[in-house]
Structure formats: C-alpha cells, structure tokens
C-alpha atoms as a PDB file:
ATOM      1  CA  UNK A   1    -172.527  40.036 -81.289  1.00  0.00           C
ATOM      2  CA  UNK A   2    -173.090  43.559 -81.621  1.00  0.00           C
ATOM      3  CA  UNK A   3    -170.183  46.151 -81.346  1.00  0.00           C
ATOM      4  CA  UNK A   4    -172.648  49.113 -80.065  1.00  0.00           C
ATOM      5  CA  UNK A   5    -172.229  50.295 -76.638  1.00  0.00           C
ATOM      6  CA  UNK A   6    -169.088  51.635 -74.472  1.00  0.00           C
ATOM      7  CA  UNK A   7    -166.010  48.851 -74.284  1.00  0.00           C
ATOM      8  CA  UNK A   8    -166.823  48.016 -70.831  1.00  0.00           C
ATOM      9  CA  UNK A   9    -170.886  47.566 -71.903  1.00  0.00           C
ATOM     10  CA  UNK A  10    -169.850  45.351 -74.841  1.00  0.00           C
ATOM     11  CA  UNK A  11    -167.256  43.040 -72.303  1.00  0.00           C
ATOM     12  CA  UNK A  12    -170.081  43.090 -69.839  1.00  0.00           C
ATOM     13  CA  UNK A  13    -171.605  41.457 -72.932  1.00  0.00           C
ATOM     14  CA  UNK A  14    -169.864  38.940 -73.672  1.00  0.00           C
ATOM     15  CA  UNK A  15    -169.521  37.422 -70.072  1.00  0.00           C
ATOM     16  CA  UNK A  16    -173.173  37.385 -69.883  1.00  0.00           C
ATOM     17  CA  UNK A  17    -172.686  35.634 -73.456  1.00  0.00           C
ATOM     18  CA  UNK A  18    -170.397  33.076 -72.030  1.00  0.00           C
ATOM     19  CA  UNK A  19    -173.080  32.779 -68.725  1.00  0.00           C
ATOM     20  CA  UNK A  20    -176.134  31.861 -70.872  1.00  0.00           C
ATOM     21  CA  UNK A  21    -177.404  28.270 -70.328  1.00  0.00           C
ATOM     22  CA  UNK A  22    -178.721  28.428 -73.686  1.00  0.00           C
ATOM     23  CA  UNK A  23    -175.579  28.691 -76.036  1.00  0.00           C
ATOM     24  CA  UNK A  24    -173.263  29.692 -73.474  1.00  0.00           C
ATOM     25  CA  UNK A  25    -169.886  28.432 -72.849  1.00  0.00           C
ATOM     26  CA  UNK A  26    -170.297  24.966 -70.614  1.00  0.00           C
ATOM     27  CA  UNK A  27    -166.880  25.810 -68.724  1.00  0.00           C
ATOM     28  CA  UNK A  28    -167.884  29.304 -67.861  1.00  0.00           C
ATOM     29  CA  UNK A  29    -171.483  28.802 -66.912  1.00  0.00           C
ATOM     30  CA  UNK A  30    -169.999  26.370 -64.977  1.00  0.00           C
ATOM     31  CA  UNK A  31    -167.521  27.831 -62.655  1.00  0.00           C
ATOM     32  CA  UNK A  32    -167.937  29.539 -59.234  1.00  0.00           C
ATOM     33  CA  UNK A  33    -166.927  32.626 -57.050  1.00  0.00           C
ATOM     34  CA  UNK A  34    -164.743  29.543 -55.192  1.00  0.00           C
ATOM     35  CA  UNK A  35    -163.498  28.032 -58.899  1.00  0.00           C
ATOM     36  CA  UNK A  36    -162.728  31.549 -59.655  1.00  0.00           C
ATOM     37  CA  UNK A  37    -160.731  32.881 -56.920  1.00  0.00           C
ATOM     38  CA  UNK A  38    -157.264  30.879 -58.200  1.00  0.00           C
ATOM     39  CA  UNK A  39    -157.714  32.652 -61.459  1.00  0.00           C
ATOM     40  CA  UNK A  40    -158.319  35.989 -60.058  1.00  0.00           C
ATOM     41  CA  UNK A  41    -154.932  35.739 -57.820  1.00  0.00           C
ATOM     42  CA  UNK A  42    -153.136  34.582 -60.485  1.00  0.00           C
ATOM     43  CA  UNK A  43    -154.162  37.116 -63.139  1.00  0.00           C
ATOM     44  CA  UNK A  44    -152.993  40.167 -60.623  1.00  0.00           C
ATOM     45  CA  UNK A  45    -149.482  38.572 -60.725  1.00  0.00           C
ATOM     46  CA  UNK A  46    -149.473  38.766 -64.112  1.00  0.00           C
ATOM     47  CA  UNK A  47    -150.075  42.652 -64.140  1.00  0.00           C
ATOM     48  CA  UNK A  48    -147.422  42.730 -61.775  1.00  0.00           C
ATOM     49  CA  UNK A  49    -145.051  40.471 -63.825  1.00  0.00           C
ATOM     50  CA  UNK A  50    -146.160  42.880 -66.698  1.00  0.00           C
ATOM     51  CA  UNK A  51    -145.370  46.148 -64.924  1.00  0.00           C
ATOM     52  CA  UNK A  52    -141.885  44.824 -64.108  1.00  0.00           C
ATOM     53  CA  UNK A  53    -141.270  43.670 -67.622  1.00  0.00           C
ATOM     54  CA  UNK A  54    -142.071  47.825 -68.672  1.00  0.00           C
ATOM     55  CA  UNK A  55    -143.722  46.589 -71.964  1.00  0.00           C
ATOM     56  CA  UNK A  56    -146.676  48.841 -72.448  1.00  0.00           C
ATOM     57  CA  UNK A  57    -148.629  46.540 -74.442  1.00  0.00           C
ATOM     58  CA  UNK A  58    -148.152  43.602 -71.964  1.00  0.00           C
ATOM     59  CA  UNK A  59    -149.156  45.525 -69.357  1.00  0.00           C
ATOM     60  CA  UNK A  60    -152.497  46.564 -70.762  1.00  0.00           C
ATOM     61  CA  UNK A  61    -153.211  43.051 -72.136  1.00  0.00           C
ATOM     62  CA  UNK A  62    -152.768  41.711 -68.279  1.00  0.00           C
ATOM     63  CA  UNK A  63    -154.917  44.429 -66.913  1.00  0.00           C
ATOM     64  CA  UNK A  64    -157.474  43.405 -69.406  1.00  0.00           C
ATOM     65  CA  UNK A  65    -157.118  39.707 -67.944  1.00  0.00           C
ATOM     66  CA  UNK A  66    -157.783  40.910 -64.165  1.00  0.00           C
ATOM     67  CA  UNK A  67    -160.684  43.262 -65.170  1.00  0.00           C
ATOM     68  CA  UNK A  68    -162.359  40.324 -67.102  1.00  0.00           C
ATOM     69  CA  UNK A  69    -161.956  38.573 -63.659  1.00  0.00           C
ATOM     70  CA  UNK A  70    -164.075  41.375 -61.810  1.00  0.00           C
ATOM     71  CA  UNK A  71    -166.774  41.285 -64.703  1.00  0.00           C
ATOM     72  CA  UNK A  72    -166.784  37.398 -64.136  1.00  0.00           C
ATOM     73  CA  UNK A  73    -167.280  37.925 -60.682  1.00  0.00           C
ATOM     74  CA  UNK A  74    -169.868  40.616 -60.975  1.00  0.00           C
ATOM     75  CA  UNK A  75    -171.763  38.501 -63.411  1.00  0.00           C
ATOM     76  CA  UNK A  76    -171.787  35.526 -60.695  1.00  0.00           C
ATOM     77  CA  UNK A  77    -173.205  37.939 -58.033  1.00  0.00           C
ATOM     78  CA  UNK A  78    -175.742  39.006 -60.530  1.00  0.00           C
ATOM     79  CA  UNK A  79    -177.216  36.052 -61.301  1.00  0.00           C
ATOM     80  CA  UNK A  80    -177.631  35.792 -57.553  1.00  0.00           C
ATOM     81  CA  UNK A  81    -179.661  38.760 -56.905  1.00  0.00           C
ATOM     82  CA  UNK A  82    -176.824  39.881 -55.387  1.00  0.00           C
ATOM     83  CA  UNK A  83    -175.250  43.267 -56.983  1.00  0.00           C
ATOM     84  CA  UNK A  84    -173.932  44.177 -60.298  1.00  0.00           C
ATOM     85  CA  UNK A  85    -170.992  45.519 -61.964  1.00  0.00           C
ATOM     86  CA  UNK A  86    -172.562  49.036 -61.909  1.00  0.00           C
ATOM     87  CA  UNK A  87    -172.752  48.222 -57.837  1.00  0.00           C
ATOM     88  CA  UNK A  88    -169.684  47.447 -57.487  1.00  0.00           C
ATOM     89  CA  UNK A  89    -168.114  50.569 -59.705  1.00  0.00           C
ATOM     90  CA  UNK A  90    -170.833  52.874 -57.222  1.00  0.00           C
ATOM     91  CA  UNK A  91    -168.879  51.121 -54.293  1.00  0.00           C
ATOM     92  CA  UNK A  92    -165.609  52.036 -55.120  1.00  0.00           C
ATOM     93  CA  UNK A  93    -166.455  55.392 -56.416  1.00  0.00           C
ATOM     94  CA  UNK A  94    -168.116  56.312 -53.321  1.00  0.00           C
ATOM     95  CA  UNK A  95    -165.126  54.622 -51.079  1.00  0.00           C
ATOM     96  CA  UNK A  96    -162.443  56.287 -52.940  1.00  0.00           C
ATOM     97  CA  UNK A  97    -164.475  59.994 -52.365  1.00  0.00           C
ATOM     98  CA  UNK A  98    -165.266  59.187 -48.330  1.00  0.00           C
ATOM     99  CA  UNK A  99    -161.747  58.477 -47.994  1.00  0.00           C
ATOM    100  CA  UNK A 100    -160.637  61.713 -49.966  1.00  0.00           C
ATOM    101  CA  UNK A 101    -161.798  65.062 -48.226  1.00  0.00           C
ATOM    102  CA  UNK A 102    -158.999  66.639 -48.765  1.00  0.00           C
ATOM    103  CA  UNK A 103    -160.075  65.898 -52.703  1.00  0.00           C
ATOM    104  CA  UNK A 104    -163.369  66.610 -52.831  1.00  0.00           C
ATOM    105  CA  UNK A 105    -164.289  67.911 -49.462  1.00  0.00           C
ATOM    106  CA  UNK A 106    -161.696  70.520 -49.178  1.00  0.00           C
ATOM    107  CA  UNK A 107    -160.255  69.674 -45.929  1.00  0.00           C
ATOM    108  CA  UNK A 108    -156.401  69.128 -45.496  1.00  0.00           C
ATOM    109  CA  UNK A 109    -154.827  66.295 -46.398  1.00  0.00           C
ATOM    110  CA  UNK A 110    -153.683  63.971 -43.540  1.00  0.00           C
ATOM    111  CA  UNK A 111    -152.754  60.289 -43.732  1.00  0.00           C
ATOM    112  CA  UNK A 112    -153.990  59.496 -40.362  1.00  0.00           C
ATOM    113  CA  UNK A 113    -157.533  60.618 -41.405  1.00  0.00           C
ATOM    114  CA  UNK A 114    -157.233  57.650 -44.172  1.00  0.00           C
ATOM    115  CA  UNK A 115    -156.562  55.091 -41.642  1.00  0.00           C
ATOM    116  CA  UNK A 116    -159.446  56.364 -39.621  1.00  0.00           C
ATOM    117  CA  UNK A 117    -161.915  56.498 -42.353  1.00  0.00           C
ATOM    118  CA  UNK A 118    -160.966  52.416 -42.474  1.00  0.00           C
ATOM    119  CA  UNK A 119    -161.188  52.360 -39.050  1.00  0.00           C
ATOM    120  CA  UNK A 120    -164.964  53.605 -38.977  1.00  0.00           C
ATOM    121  CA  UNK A 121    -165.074  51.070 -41.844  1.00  0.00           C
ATOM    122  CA  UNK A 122    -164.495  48.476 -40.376  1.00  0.00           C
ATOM    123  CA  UNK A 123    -166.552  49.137 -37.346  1.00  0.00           C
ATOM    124  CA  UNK A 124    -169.635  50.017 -39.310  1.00  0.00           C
ATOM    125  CA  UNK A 125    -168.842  46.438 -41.328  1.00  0.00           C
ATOM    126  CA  UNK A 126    -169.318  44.518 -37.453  1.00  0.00           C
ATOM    127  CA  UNK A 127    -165.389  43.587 -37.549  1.00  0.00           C
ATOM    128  CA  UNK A 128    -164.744  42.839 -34.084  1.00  0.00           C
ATOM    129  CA  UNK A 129    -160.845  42.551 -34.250  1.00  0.00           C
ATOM    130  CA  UNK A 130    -158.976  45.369 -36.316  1.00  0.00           C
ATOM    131  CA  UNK A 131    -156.775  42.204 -37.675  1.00  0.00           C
ATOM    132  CA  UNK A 132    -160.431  40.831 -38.995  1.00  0.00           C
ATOM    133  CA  UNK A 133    -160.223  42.395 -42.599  1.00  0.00           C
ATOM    134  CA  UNK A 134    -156.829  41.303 -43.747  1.00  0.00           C
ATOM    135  CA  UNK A 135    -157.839  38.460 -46.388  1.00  0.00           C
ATOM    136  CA  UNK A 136    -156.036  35.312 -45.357  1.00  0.00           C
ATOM    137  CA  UNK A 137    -155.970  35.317 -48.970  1.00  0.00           C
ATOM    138  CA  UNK A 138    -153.064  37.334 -49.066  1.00  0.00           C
ATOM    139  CA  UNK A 139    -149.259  35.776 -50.006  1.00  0.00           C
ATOM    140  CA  UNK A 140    -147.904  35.064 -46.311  1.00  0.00           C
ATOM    141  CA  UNK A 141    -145.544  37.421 -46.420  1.00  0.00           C
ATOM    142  CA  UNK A 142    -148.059  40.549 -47.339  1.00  0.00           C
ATOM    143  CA  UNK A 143    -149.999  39.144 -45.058  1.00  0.00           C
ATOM    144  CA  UNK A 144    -147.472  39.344 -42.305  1.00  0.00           C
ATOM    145  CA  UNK A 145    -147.013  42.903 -42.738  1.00  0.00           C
ATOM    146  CA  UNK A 146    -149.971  44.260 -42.806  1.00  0.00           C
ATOM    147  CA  UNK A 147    -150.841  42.351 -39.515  1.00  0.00           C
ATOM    148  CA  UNK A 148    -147.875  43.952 -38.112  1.00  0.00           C
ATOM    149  CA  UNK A 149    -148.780  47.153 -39.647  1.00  0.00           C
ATOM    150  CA  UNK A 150    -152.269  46.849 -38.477  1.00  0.00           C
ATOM    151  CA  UNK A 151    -151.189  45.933 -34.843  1.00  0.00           C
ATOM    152  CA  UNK A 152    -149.003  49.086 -34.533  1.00  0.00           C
ATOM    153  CA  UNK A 153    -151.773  51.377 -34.557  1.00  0.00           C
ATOM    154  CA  UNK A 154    -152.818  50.479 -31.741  1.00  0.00           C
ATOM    155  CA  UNK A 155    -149.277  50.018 -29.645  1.00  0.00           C
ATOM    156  CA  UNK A 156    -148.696  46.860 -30.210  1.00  0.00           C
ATOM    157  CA  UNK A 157    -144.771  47.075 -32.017  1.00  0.00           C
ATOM    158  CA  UNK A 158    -141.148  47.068 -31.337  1.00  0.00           C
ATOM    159  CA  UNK A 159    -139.975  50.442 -30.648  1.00  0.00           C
ATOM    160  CA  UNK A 160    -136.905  50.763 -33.056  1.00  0.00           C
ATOM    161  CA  UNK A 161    -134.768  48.641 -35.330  1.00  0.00           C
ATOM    162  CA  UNK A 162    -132.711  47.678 -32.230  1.00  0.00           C
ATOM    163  CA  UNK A 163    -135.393  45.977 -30.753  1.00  0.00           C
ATOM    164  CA  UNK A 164    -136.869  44.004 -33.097  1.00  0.00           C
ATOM    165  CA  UNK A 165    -133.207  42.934 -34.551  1.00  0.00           C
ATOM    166  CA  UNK A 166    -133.197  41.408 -31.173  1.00  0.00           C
ATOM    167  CA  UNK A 167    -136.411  39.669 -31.531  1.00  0.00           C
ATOM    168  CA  UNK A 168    -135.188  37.710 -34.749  1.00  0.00           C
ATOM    169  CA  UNK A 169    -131.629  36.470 -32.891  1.00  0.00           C
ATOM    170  CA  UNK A 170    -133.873  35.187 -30.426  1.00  0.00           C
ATOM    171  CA  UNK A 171    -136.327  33.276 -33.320  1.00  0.00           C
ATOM    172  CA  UNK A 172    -133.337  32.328 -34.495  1.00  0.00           C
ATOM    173  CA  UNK A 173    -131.700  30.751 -31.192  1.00  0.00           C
ATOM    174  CA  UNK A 174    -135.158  29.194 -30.835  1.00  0.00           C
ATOM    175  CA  UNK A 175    -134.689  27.846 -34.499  1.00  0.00           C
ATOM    176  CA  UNK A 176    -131.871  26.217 -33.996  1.00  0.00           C
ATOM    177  CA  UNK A 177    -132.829  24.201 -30.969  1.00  0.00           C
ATOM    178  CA  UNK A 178    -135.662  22.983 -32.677  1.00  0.00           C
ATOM    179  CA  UNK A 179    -133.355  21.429 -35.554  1.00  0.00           C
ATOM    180  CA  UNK A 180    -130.892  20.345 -33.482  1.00  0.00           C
ATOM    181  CA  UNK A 181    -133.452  18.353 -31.508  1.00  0.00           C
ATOM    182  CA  UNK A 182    -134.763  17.014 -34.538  1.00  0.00           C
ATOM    183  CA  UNK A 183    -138.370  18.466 -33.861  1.00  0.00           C
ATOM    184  CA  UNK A 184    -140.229  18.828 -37.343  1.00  0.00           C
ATOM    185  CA  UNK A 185    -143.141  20.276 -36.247  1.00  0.00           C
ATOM    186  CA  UNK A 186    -141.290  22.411 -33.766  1.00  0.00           C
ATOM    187  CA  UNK A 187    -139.041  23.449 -36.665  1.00  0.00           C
ATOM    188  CA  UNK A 188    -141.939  24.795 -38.488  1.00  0.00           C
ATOM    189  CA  UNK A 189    -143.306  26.805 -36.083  1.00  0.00           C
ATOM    190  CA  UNK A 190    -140.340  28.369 -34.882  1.00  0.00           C
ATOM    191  CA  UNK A 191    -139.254  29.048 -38.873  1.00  0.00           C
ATOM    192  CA  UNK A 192    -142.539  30.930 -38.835  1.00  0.00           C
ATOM    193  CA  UNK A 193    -142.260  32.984 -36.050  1.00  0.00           C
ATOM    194  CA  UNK A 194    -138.961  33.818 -37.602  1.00  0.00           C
ATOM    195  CA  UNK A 195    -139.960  35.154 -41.032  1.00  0.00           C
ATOM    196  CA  UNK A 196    -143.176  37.106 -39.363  1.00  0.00           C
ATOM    197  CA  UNK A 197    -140.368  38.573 -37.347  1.00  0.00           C
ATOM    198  CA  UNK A 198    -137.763  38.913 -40.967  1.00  0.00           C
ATOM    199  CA  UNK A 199    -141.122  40.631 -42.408  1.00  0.00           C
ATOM    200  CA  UNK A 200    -141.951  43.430 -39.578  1.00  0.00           C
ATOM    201  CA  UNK A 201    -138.212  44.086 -39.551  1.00  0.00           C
ATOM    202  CA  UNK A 202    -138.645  44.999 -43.360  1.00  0.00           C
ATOM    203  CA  UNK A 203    -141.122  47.197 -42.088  1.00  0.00           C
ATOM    204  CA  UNK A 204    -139.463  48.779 -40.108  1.00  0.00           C
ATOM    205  CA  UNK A 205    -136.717  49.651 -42.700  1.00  0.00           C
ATOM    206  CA  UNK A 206    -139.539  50.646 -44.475  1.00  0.00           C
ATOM    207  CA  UNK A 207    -138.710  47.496 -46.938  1.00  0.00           C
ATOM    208  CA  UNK A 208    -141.336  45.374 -48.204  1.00  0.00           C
ATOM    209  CA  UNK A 209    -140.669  41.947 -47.678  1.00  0.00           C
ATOM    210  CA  UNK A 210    -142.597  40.406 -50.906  1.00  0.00           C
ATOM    211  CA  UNK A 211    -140.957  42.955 -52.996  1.00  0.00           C
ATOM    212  CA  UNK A 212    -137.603  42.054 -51.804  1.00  0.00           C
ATOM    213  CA  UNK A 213    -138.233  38.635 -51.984  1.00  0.00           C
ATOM    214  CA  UNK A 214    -139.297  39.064 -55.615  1.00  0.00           C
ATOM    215  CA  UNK A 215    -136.160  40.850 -56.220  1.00  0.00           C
ATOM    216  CA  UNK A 216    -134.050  38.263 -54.766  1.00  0.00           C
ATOM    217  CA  UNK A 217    -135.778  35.425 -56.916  1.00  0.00           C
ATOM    218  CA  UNK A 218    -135.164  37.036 -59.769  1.00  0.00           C
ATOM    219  CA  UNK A 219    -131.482  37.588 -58.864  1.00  0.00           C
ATOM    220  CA  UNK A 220    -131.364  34.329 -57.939  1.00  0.00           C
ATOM    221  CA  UNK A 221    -133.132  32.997 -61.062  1.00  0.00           C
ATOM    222  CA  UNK A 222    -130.506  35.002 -63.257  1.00  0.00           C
ATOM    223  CA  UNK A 223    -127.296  33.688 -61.581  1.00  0.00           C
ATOM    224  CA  UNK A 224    -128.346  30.323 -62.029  1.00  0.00           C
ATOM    225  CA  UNK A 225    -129.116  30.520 -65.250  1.00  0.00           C
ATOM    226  CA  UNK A 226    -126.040  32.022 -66.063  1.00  0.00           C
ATOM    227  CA  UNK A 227    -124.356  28.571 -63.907  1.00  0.00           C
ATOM    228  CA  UNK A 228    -126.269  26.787 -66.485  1.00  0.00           C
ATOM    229  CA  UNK A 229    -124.834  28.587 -69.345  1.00  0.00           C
ATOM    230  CA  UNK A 230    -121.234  28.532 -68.092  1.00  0.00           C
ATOM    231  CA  UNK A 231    -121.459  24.466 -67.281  1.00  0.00           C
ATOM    232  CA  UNK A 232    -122.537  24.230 -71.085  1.00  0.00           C
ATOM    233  CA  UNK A 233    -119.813  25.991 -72.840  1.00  0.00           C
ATOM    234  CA  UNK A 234    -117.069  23.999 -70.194  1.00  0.00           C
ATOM    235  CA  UNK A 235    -118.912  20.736 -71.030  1.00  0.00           C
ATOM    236  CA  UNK A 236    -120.078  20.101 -67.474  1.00  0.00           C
ATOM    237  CA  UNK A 237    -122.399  18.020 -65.729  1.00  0.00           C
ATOM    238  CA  UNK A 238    -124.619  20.326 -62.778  1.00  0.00           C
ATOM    239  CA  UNK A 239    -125.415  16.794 -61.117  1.00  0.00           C
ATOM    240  CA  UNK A 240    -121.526  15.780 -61.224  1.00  0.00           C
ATOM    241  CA  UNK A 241    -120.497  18.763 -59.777  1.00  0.00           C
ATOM    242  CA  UNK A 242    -118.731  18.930 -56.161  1.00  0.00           C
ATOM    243  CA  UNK A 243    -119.706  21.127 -53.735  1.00  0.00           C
ATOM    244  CA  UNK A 244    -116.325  23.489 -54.321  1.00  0.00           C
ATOM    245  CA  UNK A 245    -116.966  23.479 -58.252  1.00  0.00           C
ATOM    246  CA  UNK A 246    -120.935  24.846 -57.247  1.00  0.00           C
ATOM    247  CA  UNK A 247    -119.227  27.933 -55.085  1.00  0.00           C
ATOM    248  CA  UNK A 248    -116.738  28.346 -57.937  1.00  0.00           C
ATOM    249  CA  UNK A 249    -119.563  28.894 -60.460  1.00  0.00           C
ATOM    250  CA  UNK A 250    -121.974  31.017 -58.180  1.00  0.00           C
ATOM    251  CA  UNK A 251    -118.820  33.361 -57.700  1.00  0.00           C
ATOM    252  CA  UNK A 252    -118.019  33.637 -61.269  1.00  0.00           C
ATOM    253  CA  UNK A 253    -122.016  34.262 -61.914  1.00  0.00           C
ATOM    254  CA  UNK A 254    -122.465  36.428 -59.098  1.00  0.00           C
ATOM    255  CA  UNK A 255    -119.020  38.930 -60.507  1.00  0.00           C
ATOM    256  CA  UNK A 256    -120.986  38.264 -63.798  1.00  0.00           C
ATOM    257  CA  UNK A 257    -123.810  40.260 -62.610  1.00  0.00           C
ATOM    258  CA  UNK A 258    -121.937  43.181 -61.431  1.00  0.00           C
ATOM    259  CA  UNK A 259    -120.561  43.990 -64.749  1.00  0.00           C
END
C-alpha cells in the first residue's frame, strides 16, 4: 500500500485495509467494540509492563500496540456513522484545553477547578450519581479507590488514618466470624468489604493500592523464584518439602533480596 501520508494517516490505512470486506482480513472485519475490549485492557498493561522494564524501545513498541487499539476502535465507530478518529483526537484536544485555563486561558492554576470542570462534565453528560462514570471496567482495586476518592468530595470519608485503621480491625473481626462459621458466601463478602477498606486506607497514606500490589507480586515472584533456584542446586523436591523447610527457604530468599 502506499507509504504517502503522515504515520498516523498511513496506520489509519491499514486498519481500514484490514476492515475491507473485499480483501480484508476475515478476523479483523470480524471482531467487535465487545471482542475488542479484552485486547484493549490487555495492551495498556503491556505499556505499563514496558515502562517498568525502562527499555525505550519496548516501551514505544507497546504504545504502538494500544494506539492501534484506538484506531481499531475508531474504525468500528466509523463504519457506524458514528465518529472518526479525527473526532475522537477533536474530543480530547478540546477536553484537555477546557480543563486547562490556567494553560491556555490564563487563569491560575488550581486543582479543585479540575475536579469541577469533571464535575460540570458529568452533569452536562446526564450522570445522575457522581460514582456513575467510574468504568466497572476498571481492575477492582483502581476501582475501589477512585470510588472512595470520588465519595470524599462530597463528605463521605474517614476523617484520618486513625479512623479508618479502625474500620479494617472491624472488617477483619467480621472476617473472621464468617470463616469460623464456615459461611462461604459470607466469607466473600466480608473479604470484600475488607480490601475496599485495605484500598481507601492506601489512600489515605496517599499509597496506591494496585501499584503496591504490583510491587508486592513482583517481590513475591522474585523470592520464589529464587526458592526454586536454591531447591535445584540442594537437589530438592518443592512438593516434598515440610512446612519448616518452606520458611527456611523463604528466609534465606527473602535475606537474598536485601543484598
């Protein structure tokens, strides 16, 4: 196909390439907004898998990925009558200068006027709830702090640390009657109210949860991999090991780690 035409004209291109019912691609042409989504969600993990890895190249490749995503999408809406990529570039454009004033307006920066341009945002969009634009979409635990983030604005919060320190002991306490009655549904629940709690406490700190969690993962994934490769050179089995011979192991990883 020709190479004329900026790199985002030519990409735009090629999806509409892969689109065509004559010659197209018969998995692309047909796929949905709905078949798409999983890709979509998946692909921004990657950039953020590639920004942690600090490899230039990676990371550029991965944004390439997710931007392909938004021309598929913008393709799909096309074909609908809907809007096109140039619609949805104007959109963002015009967002990002609204909710800058004190960039290209000349009035004084202020991060409450941000949350009230989203606020009028919302209320222009028919949103009757100010929870009603958090995608459900979201991992749980973003999702759980930006409903708690979202809440506070209007009052509803725990008024220090202190307070909602206490809230998880009592989650907790609640937890633990659930299990000990055997309860599974019960169990569930209660677990859940427990990490929404875990996650506003992170908030709190100022600690965000899904970061930390990544964090620990990746600790986690490290120290066991380095259990692996300590079982191998001692010619031990994982499965045949006791419970005292596990703690031994994680110790001796966990000093590892420190070094």
């Amino acid at each position: 196909m020709a190479d004329d035409g900026s790199p985002i004209e030519r990409l735009r291109g090629v999806m509409a390439r892969l689109r065509n019912p004559e010659g197209g691609c018969p998995w692309d042409i047909e796929q949905t907004f709905e078949t798409i989504a999983p890709y979509t969600i998946e692909e921004a993990y990657e950039v953020a898998d590639a920004i942690e890895s600090g490899e230039p190249q990676k990371i550029r490749d991965e944004l390439g990925d997710l931007l392909f995503q938004v021309v598929f999408h913008a393709r799909m809406a096309e074909e609908r009558g809907w809007f096109d990529f140039d619609a949805v570039a104007t959109a963002i454009h015009d967002k990002l200068v609204r909710r800058h004033p004190h960039v290209f307006a000349g009035a004084e920066f202020a991060k409450a006027n941000w949350e009230d341009q989203k606020a009028e945002e919302r209320a222009a969009s028919g949103a009757v709830s100010i929870l009603d634009d958090i995608p459900r979409s979201l991992p749980a635990l973003s999702r759980a702090r930006k409903l708690g983030k979202r809440a506070s604005r209007v009052g509803f919060d725990w008024p220090d640390v202190a307070g909602i320190r206490e809230k998880l002991n009592e989650e907790l306490a609640e937890l633990d009657v659930e299990v000990a009655a055997a309860r599974t549904d019960a169990v569930a629940e209660e677990l859940g109210d427990a990490l929404f709690t875990l996650v506003n406490l992170g908030r709190k700190l100022e600690v965000d949860a899904e970061e930390a969690l990544r964090a620990a993962n990746a600790k986690f994934t490290k120290r066991f991999k380095h259990m692996e490769e300590l079982s191998r050179q001692r010619n031990m089995s994982l499965e045949a090991l006791s419970p005292a011979e596990w703690d031994a192991l994680w110790v001796e990883s966990k000093a590892a780690s420190k070094v």
